[in-house]
PDB file of N, CA and C in Angstrom:
ATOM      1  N   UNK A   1      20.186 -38.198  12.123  1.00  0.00           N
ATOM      2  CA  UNK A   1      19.780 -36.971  11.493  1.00  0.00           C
ATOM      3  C   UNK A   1      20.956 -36.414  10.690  1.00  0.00           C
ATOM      4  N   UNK A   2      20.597 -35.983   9.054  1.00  0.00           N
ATOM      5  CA  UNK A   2      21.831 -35.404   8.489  1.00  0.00           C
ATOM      6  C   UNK A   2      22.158 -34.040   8.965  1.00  0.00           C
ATOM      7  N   UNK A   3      23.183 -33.758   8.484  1.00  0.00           N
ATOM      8  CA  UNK A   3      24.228 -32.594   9.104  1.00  0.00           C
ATOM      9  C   UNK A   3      24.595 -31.513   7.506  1.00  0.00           C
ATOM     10  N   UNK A   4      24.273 -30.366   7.501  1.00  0.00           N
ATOM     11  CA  UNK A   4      24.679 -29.637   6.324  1.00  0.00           C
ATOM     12  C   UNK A   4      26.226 -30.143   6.157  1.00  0.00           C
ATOM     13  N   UNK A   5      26.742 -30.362   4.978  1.00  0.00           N
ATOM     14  CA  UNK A   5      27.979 -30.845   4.819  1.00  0.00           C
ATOM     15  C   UNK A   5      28.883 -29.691   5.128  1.00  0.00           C
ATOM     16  N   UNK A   6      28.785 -28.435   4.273  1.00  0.00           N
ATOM     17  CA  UNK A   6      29.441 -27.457   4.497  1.00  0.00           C
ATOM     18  C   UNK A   6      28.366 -25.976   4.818  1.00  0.00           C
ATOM     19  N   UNK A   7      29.333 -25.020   5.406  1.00  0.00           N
ATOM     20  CA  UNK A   7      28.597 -24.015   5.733  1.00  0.00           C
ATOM     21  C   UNK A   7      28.522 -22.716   4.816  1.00  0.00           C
ATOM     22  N   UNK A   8      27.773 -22.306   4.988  1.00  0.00           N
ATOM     23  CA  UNK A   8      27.150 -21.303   4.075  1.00  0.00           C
ATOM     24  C   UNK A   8      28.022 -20.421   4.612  1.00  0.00           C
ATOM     25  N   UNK A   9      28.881 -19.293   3.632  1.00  0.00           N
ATOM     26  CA  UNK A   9      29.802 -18.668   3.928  1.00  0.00           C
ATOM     27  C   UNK A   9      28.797 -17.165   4.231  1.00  0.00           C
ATOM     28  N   UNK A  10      29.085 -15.895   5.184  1.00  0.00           N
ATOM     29  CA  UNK A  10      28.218 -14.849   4.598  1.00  0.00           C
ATOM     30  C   UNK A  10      27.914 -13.945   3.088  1.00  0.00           C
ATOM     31  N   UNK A  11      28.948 -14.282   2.214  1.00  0.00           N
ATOM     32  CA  UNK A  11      28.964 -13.620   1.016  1.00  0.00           C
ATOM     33  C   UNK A  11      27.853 -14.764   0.556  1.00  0.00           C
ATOM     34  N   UNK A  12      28.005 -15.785   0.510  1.00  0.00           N
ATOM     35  CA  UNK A  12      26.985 -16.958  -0.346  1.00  0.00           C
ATOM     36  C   UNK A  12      25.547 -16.108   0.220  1.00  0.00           C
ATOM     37  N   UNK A  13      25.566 -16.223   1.662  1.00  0.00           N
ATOM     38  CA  UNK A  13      23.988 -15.848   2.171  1.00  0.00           C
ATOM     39  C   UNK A  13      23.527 -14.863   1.629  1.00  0.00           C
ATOM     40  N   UNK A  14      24.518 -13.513   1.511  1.00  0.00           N
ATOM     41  CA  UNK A  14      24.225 -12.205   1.243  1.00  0.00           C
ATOM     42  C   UNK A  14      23.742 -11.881  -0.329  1.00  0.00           C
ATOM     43  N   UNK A  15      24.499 -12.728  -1.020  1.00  0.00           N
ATOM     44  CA  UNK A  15      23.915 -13.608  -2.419  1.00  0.00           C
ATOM     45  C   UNK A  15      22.565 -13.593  -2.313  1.00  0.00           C
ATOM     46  N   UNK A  16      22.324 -14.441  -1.740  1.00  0.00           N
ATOM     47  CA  UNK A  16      20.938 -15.111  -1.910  1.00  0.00           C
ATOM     48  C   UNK A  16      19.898 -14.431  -1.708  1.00  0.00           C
ATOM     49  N   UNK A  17      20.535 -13.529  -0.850  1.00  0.00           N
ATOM     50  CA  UNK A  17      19.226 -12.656  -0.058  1.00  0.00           C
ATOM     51  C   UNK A  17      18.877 -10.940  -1.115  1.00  0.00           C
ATOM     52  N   UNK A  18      19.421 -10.755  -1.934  1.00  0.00           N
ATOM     53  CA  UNK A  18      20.119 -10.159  -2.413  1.00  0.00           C
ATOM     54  C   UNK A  18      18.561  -9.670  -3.093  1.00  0.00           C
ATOM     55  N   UNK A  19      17.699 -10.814  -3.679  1.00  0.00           N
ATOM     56  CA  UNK A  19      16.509 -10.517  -4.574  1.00  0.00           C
ATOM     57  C   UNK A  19      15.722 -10.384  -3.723  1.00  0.00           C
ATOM     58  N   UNK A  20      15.731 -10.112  -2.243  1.00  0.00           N
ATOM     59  CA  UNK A  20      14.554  -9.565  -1.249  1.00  0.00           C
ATOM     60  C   UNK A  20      14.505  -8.343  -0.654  1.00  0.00           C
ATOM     61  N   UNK A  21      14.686  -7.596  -1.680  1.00  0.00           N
ATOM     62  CA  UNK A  21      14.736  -5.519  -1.555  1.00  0.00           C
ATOM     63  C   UNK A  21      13.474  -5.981  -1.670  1.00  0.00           C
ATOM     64  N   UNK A  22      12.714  -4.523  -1.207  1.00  0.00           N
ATOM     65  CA  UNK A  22      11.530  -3.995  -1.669  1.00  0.00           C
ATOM     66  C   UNK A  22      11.214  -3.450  -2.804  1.00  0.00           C
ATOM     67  N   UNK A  23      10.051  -3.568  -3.398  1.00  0.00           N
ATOM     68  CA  UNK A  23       9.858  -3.164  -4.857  1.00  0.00           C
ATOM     69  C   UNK A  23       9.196  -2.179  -4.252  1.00  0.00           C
ATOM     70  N   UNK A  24       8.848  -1.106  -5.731  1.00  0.00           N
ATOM     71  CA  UNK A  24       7.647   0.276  -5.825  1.00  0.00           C
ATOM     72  C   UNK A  24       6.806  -0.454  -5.888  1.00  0.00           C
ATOM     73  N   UNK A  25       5.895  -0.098  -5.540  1.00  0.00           N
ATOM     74  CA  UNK A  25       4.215  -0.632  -5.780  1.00  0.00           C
ATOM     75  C   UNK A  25       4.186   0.406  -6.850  1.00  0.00           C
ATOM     76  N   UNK A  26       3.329  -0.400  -7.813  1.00  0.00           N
ATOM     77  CA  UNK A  26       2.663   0.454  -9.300  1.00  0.00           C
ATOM     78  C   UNK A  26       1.503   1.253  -8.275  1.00  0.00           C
ATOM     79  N   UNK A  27       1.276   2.509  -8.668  1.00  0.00           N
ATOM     80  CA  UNK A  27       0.116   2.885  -8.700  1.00  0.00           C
ATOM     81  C   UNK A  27      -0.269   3.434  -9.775  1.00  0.00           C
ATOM     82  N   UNK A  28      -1.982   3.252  -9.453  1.00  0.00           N
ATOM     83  CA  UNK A  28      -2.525   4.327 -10.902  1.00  0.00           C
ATOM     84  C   UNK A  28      -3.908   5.520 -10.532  1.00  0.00           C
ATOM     85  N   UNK A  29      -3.912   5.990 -10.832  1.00  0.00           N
ATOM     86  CA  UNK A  29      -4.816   7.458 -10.510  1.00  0.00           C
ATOM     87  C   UNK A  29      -6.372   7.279 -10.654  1.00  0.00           C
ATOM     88  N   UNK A  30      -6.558   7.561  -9.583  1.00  0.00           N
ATOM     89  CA  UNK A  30      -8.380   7.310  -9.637  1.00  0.00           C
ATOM     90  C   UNK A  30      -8.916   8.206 -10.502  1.00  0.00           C
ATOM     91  N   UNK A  31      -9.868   7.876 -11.274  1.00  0.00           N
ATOM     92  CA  UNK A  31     -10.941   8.028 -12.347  1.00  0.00           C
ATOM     93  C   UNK A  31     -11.629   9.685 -11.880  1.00  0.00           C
ATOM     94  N   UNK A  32     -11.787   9.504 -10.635  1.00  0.00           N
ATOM     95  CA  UNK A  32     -12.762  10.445 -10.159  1.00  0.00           C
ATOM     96  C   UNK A  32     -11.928  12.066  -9.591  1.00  0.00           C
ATOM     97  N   UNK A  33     -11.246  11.272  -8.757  1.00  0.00           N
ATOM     98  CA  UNK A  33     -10.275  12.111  -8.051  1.00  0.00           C
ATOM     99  C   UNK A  33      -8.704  12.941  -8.345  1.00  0.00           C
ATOM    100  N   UNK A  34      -8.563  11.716  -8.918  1.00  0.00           N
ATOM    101  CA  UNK A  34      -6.965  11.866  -9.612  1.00  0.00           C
ATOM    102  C   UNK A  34      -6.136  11.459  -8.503  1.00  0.00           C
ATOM    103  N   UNK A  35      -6.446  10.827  -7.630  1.00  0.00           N
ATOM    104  CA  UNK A  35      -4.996  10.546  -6.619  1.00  0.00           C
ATOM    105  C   UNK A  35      -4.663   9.767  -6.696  1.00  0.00           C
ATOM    106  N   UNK A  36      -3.668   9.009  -6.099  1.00  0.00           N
ATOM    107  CA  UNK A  36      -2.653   7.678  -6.505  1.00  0.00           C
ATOM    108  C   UNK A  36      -3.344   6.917  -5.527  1.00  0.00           C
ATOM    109  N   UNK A  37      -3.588   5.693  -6.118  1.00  0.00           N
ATOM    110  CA  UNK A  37      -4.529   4.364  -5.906  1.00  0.00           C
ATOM    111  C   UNK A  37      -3.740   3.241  -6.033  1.00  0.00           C
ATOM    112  N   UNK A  38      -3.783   2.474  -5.516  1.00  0.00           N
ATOM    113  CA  UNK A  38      -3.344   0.722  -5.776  1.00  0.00           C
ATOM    114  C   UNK A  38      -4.032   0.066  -6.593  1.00  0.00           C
ATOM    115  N   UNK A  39      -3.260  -0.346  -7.630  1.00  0.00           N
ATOM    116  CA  UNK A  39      -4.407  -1.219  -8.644  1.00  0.00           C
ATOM    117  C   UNK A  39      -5.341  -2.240  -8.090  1.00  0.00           C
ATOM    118  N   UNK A  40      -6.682  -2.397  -8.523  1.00  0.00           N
ATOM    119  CA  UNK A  40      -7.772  -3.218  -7.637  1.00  0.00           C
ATOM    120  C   UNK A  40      -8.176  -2.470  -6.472  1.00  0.00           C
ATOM    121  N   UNK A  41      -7.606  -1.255  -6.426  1.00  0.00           N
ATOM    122  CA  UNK A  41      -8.747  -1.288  -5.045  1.00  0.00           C
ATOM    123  C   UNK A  41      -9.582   0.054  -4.807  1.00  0.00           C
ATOM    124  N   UNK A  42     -10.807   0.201  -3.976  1.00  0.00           N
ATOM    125  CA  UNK A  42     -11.177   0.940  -4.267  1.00  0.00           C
ATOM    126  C   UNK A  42     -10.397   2.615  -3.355  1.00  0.00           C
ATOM    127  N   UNK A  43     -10.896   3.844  -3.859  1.00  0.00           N
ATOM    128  CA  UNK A  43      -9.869   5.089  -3.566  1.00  0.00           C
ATOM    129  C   UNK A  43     -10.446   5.405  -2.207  1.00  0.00           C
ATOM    130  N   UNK A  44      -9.456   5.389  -1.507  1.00  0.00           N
ATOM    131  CA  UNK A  44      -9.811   5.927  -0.056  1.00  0.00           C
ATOM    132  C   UNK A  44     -10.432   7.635   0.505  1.00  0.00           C
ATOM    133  N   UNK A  45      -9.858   8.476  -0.677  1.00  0.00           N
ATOM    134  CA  UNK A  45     -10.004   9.301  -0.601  1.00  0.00           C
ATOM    135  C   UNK A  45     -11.548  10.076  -1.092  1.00  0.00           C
ATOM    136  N   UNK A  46     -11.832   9.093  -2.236  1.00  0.00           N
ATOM    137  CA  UNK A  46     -13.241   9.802  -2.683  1.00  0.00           C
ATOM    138  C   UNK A  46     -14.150   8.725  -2.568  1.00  0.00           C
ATOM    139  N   UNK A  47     -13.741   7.192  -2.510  1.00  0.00           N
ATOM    140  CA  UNK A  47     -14.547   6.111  -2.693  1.00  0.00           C
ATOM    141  C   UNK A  47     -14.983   5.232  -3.875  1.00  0.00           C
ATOM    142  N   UNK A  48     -14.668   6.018  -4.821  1.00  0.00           N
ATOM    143  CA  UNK A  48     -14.985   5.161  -6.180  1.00  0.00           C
ATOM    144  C   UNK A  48     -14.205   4.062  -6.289  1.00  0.00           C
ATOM    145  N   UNK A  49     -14.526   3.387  -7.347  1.00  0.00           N
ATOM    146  CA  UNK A  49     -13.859   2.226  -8.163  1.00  0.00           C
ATOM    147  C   UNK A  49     -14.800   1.803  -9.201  1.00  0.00           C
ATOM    148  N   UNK A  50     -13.577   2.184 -10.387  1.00  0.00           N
ATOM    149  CA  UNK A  50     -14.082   1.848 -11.442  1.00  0.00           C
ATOM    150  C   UNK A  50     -15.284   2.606 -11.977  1.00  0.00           C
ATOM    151  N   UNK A  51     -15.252   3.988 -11.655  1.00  0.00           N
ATOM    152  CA  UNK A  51     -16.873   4.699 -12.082  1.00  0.00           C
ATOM    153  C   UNK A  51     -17.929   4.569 -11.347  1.00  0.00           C
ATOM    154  N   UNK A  52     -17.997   3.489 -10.124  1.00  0.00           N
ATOM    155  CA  UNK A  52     -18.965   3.407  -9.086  1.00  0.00           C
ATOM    156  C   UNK A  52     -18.397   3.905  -7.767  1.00  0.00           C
ATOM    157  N   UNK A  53     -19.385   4.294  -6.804  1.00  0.00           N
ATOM    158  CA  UNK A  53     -19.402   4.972  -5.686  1.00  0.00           C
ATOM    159  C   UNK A  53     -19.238   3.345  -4.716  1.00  0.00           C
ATOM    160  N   UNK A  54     -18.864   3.467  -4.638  1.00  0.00           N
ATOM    161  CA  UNK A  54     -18.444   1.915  -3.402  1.00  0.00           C
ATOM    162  C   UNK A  54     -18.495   2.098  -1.532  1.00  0.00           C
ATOM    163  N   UNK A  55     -17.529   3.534  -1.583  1.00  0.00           N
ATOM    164  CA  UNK A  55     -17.114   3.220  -0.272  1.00  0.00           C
ATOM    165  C   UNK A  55     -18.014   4.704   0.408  1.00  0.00           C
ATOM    166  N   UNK A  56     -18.990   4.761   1.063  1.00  0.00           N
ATOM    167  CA  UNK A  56     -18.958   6.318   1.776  1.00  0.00           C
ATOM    168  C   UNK A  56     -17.940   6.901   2.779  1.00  0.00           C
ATOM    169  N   UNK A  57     -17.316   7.691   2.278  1.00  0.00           N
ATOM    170  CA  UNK A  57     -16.354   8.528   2.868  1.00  0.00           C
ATOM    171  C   UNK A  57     -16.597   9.639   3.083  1.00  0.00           C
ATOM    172  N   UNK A  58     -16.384  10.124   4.603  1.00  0.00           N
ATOM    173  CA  UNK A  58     -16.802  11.547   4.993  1.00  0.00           C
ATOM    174  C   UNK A  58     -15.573  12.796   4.527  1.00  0.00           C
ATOM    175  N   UNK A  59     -16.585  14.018   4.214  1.00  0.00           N
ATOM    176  CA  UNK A  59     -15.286  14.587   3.123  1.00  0.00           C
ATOM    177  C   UNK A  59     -14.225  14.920   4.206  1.00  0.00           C
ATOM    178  N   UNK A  60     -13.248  15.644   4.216  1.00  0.00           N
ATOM    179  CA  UNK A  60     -12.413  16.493   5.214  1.00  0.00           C
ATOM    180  C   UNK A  60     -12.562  17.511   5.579  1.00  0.00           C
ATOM    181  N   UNK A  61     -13.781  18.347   4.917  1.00  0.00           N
ATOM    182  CA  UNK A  61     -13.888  19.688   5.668  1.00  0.00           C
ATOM    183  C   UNK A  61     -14.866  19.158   6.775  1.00  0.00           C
ATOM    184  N   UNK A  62     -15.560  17.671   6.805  1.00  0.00           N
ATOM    185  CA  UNK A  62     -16.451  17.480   8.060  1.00  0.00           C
ATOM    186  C   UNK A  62     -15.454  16.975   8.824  1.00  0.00           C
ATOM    187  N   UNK A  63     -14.635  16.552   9.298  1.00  0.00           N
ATOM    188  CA  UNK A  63     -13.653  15.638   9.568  1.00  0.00           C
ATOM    189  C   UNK A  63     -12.959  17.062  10.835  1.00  0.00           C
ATOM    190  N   UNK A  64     -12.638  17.602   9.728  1.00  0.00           N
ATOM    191  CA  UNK A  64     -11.984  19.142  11.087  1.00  0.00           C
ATOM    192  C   UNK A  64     -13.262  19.933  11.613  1.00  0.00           C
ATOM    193  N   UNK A  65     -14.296  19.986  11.269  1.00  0.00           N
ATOM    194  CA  UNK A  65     -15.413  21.132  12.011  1.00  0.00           C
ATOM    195  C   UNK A  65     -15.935  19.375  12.819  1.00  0.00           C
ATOM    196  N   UNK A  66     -15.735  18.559  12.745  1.00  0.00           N
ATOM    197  CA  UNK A  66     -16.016  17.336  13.885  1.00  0.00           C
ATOM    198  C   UNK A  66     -15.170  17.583  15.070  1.00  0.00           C
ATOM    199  N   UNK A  67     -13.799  18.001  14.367  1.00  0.00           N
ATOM    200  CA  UNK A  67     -12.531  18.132  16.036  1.00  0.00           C
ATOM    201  C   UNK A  67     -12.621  19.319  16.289  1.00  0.00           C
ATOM    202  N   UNK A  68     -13.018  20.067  15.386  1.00  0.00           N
ATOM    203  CA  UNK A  68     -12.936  21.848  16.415  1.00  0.00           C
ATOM    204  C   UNK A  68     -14.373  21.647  17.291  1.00  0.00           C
ATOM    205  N   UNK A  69     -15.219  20.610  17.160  1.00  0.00           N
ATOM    206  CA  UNK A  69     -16.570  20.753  18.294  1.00  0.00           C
ATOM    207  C   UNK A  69     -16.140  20.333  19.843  1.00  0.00           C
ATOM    208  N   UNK A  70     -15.317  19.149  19.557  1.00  0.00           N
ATOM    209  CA  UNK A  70     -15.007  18.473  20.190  1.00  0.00           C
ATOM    210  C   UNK A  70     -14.172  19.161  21.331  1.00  0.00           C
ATOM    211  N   UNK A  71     -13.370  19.729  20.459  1.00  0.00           N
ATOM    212  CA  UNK A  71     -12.145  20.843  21.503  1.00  0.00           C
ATOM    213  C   UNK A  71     -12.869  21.959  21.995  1.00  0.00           C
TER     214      UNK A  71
END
């Protein structure tokens, strides 16, 4: 079995690794809503994509009169 000839010093590694930061994700603003969206997908917040109703989402004023019953 071969053997690395020489060893990778830590500055070489730290090199290398150097282009694996995290990027921004682009976002862009839903059509309907205006909030910041991930391109391709549909808005969590109101449900659209692309001018169609896709996802049913319950609004937030039902969301808190659901937990004040509860409590």
């Amino acid at each position: 079995m071969s053997v690395p000839t020489k060893r990778r010093t830590s500055s070489q590694k730290r090199r290398r690794h150097s282009h694996f930061y995290l990027k921004k994700q682009p976002l862009g603003t839903c059509s309907q809503c205006g909030q910041a969206v991930l391109p391709h997908t549909a808005c969590s917040y109101c449900g659209y994509y692309k001018g169609k109703l896709v996802l049913k989402v319950k609004s937030q004023k039902s969301l808190k009169s659901k937990k004040k019953k509860q409590q």
